[in-house]
C-alpha atoms as a PDB file:
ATOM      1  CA  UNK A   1     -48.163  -2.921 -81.680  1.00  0.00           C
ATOM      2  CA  UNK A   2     -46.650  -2.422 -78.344  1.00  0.00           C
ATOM      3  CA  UNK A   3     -42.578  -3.295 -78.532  1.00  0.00           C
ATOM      4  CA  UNK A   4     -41.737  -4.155 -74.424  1.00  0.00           C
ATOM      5  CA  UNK A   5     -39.638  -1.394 -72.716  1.00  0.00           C
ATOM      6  CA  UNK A   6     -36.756  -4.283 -72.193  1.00  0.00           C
ATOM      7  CA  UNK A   7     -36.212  -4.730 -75.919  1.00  0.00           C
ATOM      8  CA  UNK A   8     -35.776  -1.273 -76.034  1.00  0.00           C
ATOM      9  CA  UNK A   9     -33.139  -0.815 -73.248  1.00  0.00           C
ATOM     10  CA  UNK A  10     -31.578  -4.027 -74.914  1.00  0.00           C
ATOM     11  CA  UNK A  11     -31.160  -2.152 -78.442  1.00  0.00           C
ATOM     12  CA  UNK A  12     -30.179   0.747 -77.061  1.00  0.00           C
ATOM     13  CA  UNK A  13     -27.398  -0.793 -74.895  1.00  0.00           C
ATOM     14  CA  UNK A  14     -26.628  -3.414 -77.716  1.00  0.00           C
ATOM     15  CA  UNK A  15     -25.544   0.027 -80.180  1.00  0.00           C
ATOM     16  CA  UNK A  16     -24.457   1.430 -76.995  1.00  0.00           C
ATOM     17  CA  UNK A  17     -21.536  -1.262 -76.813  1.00  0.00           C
ATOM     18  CA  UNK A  18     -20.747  -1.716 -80.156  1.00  0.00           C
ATOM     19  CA  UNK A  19     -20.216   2.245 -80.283  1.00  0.00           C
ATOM     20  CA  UNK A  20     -17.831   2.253 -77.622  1.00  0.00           C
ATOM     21  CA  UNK A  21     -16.339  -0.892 -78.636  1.00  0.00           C
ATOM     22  CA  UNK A  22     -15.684   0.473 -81.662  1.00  0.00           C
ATOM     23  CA  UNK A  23     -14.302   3.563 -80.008  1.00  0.00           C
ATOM     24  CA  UNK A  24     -12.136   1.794 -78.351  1.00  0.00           C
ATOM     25  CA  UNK A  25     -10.876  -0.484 -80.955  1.00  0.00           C
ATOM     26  CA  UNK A  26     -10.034   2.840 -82.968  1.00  0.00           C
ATOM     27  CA  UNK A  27      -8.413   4.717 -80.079  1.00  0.00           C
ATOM     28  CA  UNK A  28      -6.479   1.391 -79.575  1.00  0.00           C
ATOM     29  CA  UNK A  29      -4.958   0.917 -83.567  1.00  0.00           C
ATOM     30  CA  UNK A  30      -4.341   4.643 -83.388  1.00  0.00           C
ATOM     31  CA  UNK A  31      -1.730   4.298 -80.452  1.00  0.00           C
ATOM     32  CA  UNK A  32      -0.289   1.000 -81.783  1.00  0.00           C
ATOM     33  CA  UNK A  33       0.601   2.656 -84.966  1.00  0.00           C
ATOM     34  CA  UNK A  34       2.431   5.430 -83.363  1.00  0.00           C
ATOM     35  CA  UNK A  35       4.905   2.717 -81.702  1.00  0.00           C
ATOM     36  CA  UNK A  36       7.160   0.191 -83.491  1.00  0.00           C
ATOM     37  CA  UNK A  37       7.055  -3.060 -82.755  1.00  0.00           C
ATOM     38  CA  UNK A  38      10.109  -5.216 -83.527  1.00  0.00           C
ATOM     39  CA  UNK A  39       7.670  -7.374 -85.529  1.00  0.00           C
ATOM     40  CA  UNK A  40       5.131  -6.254 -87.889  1.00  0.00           C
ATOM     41  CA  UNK A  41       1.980  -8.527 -88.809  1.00  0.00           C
ATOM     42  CA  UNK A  42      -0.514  -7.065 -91.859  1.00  0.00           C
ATOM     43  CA  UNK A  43      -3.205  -9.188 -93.429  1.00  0.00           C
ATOM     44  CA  UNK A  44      -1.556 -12.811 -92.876  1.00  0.00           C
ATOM     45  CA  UNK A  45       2.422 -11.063 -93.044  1.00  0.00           C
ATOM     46  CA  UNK A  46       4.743 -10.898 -90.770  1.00  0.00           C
ATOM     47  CA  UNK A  47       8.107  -8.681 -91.290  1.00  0.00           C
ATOM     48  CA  UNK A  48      11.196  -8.628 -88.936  1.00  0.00           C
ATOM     49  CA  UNK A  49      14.472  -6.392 -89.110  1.00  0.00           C
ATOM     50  CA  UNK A  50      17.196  -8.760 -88.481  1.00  0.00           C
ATOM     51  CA  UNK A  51      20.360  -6.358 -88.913  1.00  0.00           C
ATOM     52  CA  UNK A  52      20.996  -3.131 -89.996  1.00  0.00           C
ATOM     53  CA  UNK A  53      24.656  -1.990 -90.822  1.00  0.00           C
ATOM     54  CA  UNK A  54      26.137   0.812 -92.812  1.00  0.00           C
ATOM     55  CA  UNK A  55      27.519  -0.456 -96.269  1.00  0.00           C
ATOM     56  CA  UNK A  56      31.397   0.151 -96.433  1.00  0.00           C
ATOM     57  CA  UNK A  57      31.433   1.960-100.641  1.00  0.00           C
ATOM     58  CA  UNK A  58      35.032   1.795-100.396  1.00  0.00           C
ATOM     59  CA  UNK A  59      35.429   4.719-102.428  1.00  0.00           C
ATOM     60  CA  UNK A  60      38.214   6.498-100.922  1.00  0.00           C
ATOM     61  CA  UNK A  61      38.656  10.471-101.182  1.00  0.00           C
ATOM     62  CA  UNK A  62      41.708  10.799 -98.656  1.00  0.00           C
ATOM     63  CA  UNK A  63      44.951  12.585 -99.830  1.00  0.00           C
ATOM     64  CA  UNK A  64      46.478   9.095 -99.018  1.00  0.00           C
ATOM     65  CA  UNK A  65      44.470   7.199-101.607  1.00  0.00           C
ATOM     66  CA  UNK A  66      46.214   5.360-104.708  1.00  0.00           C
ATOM     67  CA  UNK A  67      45.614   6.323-107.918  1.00  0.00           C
ATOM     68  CA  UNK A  68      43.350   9.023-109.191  1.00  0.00           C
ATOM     69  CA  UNK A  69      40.313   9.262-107.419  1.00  0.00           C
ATOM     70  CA  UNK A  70      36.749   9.803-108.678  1.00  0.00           C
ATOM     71  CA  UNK A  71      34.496  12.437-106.772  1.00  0.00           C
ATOM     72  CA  UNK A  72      30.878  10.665-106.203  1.00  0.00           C
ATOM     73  CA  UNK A  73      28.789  12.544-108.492  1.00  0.00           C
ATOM     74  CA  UNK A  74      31.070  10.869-111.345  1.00  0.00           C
ATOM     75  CA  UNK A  75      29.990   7.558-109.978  1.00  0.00           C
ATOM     76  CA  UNK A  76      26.978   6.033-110.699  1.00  0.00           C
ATOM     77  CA  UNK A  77      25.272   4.571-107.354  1.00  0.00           C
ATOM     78  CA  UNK A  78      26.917   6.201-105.229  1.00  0.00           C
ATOM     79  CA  UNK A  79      25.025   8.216-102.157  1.00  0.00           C
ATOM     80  CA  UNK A  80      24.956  12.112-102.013  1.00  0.00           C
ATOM     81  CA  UNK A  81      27.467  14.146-100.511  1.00  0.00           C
ATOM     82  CA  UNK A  82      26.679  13.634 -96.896  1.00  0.00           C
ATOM     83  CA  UNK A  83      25.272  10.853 -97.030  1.00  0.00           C
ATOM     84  CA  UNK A  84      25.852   6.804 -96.453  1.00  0.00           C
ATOM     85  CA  UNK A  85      23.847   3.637 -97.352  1.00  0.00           C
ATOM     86  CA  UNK A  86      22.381   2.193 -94.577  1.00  0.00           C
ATOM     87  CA  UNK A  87      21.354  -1.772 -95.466  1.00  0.00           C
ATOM     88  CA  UNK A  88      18.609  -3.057 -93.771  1.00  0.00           C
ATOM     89  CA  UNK A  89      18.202  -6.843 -93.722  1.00  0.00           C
ATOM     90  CA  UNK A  90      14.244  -8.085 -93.187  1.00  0.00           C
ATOM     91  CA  UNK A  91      12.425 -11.444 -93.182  1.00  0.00           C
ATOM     92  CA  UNK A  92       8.819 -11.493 -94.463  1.00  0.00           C
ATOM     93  CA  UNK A  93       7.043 -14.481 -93.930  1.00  0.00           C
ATOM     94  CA  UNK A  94       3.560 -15.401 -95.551  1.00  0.00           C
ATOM     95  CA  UNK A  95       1.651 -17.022 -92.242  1.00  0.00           C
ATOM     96  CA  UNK A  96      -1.296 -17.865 -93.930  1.00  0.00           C
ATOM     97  CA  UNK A  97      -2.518 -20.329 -96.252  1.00  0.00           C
ATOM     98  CA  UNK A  98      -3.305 -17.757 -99.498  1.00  0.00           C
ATOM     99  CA  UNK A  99      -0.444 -16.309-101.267  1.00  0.00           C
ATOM    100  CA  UNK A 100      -0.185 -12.788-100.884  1.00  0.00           C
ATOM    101  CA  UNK A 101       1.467 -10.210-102.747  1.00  0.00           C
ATOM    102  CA  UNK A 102       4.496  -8.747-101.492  1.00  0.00           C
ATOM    103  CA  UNK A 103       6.392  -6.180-103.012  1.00  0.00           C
ATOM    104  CA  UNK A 104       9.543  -5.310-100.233  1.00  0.00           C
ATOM    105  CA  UNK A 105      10.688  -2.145-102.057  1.00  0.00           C
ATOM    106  CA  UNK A 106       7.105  -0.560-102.780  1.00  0.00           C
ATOM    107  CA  UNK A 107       6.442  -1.419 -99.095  1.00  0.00           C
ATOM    108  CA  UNK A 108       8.776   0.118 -96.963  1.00  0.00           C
ATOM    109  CA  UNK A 109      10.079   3.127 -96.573  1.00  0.00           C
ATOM    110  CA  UNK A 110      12.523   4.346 -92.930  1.00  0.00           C
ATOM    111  CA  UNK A 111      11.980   6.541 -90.332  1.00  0.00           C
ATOM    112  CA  UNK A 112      15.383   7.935 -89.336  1.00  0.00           C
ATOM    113  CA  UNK A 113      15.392  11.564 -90.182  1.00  0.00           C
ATOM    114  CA  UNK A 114      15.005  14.498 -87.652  1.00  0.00           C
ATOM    115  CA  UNK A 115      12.323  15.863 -89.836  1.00  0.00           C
ATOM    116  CA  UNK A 116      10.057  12.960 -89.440  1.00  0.00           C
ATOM    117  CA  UNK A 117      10.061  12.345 -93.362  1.00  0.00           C
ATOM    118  CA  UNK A 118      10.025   9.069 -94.805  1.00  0.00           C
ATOM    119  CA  UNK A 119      12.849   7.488 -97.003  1.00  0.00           C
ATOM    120  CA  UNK A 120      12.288   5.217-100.153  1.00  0.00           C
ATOM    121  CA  UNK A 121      15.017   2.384-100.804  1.00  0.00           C
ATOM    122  CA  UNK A 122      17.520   3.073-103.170  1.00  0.00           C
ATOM    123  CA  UNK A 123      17.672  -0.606-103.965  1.00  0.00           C
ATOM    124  CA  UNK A 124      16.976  -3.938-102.308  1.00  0.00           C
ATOM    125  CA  UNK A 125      17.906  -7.324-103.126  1.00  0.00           C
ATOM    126  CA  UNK A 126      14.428  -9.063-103.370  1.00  0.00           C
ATOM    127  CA  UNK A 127      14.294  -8.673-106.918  1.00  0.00           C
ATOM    128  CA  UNK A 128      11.609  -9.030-108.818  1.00  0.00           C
ATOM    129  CA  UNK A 129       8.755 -10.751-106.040  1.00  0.00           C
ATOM    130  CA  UNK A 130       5.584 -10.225-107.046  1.00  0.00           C
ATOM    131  CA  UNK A 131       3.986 -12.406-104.374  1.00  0.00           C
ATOM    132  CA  UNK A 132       4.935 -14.605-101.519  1.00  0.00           C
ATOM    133  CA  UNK A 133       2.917 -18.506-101.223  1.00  0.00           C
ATOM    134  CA  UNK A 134       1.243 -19.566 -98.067  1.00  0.00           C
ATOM    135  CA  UNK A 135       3.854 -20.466 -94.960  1.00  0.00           C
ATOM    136  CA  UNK A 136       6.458 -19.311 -96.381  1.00  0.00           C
ATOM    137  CA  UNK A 137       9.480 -16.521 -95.973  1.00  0.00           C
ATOM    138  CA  UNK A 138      11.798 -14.442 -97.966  1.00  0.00           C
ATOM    139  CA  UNK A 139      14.925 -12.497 -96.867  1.00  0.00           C
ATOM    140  CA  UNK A 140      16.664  -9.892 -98.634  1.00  0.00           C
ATOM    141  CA  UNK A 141      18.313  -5.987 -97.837  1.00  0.00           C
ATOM    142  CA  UNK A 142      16.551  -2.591 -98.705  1.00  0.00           C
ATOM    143  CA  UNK A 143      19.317  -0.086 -99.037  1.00  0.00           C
ATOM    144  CA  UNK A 144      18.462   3.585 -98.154  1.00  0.00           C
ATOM    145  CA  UNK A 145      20.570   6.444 -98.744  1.00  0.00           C
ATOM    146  CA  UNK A 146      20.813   8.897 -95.967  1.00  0.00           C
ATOM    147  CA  UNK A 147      22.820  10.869 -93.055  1.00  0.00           C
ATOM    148  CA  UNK A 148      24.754   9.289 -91.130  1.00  0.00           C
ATOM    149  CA  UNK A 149      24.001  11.262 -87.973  1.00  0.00           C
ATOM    150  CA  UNK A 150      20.015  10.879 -88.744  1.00  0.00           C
ATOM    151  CA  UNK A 151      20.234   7.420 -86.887  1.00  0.00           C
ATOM    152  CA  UNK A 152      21.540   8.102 -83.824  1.00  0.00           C
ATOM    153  CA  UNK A 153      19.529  11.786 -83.550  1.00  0.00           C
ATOM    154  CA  UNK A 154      16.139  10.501 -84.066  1.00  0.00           C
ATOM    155  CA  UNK A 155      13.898   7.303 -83.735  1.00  0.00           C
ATOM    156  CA  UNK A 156      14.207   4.158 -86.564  1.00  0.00           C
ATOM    157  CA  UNK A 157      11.549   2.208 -87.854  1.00  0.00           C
ATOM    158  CA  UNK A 158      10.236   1.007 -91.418  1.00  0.00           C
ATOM    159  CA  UNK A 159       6.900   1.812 -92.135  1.00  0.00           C
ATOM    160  CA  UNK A 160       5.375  -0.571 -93.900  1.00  0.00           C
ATOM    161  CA  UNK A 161       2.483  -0.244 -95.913  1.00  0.00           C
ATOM    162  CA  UNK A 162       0.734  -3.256 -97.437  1.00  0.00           C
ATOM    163  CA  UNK A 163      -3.155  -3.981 -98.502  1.00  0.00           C
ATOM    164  CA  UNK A 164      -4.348  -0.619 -96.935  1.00  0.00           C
ATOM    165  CA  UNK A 165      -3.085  -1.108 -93.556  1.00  0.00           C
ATOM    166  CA  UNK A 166       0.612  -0.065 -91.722  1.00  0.00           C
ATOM    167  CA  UNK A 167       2.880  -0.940 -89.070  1.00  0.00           C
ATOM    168  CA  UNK A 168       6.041   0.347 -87.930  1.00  0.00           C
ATOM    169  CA  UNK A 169       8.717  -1.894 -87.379  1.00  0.00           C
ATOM    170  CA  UNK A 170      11.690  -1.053 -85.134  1.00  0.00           C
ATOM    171  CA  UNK A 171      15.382  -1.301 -87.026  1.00  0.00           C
ATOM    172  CA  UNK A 172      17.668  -2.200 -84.574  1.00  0.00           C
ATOM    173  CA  UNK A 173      20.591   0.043 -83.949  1.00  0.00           C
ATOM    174  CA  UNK A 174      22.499  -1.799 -81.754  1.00  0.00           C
ATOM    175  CA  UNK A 175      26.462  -1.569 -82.020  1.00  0.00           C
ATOM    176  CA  UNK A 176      25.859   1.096 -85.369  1.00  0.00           C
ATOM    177  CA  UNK A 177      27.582   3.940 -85.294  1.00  0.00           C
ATOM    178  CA  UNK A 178      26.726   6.885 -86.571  1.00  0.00           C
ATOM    179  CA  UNK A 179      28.410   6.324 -90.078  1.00  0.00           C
ATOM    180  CA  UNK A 180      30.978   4.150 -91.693  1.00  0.00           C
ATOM    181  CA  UNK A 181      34.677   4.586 -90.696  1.00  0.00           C
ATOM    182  CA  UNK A 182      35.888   6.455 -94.361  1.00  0.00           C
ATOM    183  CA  UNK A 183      33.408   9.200 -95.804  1.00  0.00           C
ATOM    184  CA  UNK A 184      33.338   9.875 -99.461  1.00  0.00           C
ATOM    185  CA  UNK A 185      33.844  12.888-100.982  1.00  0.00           C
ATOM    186  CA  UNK A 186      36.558  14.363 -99.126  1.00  0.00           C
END
């Protein structure tokens, strides 16, 4: 059996295309991963940064302080020497049908480090939300403990990782400085 030269070319152009389509579609995810987007969408979620702001610990170390003051390592919660708690308020939003699971603080982790590493939250206030139902949204704060000078040195985003699949989504550093007015520990 004879198969006609033109069903040939067609198969070969056919795998041709879906090669380079393919290709293309890789080469394509690979650069929108390396930018953040101030909205992230994985498998029917969407996440948004609304603010992010430095939390004020008012623990106060100054020689002008009342009382008898406590140095951070003898309270609990309270971020390393050197660093402050950045809070980072986010929307997720379920916009499909399906619930989906949605676990905030396994999720996301920040970019805002010189060395490129990524930052677990110390806390969030999502609780305990082990999935999300179909159209709707949650809001809530991941807390992260770092640097203060990290923020405005280097690029911010959260990565977040969900189902398999990531996106980075830009925190918005407008009007934050680089740390809160009082340090602790002095």
């Amino acid at each position: 059996m004879r198969v006609p030269r033109t069903r040939i070319v067609l198969v070969v152009l056919a795998a041709l295309a879906v090669a380079i389509f393919g290709v293309v579609r890789l080469v394509g995810s690979l650069g929108a991963e390396a930018e953040a987007s101030p909205i992230g969408h994985l498998d029917n979620l969407s996440a948004q940064v609304d603010t992010a702001a430095w939390v004020d610990m008012d623990h106060d170390m100054s020689a002008n302080a009342p009382g008898y003051q406590m140095p951070p390592q003898m309270m609990p919660g309270m971020p390393e020497e050197g660093k402050q708690r950045l809070a980072v308020s986010l929307t997720v939003t379920n916009t499909g049908e399906a619930t989906r699971p949605c676990r905030p603080i396994e999720e996301f982790a920040l970019h805002a480090t010189k060395d490129g590493q990524l930052l677990p939250p110390h806390s969030d206030t999502f609780g305990e939300l082990p999935r999300l139902a179909g159209r709707n949204a949650v809001s809530g704060v991941l807390f992260f403990d770092l640097p203060p000078g990290d923020v405005v040195d280097s690029s911010t985003w959260l990565e977040w990782s969900h189902g398999g699949t990531r996106a980075r989504i830009s925190v918005p550093m407008n009007g934050v400085e680089s740390g809160p007015s009082h340090q602790h520990g002095r």
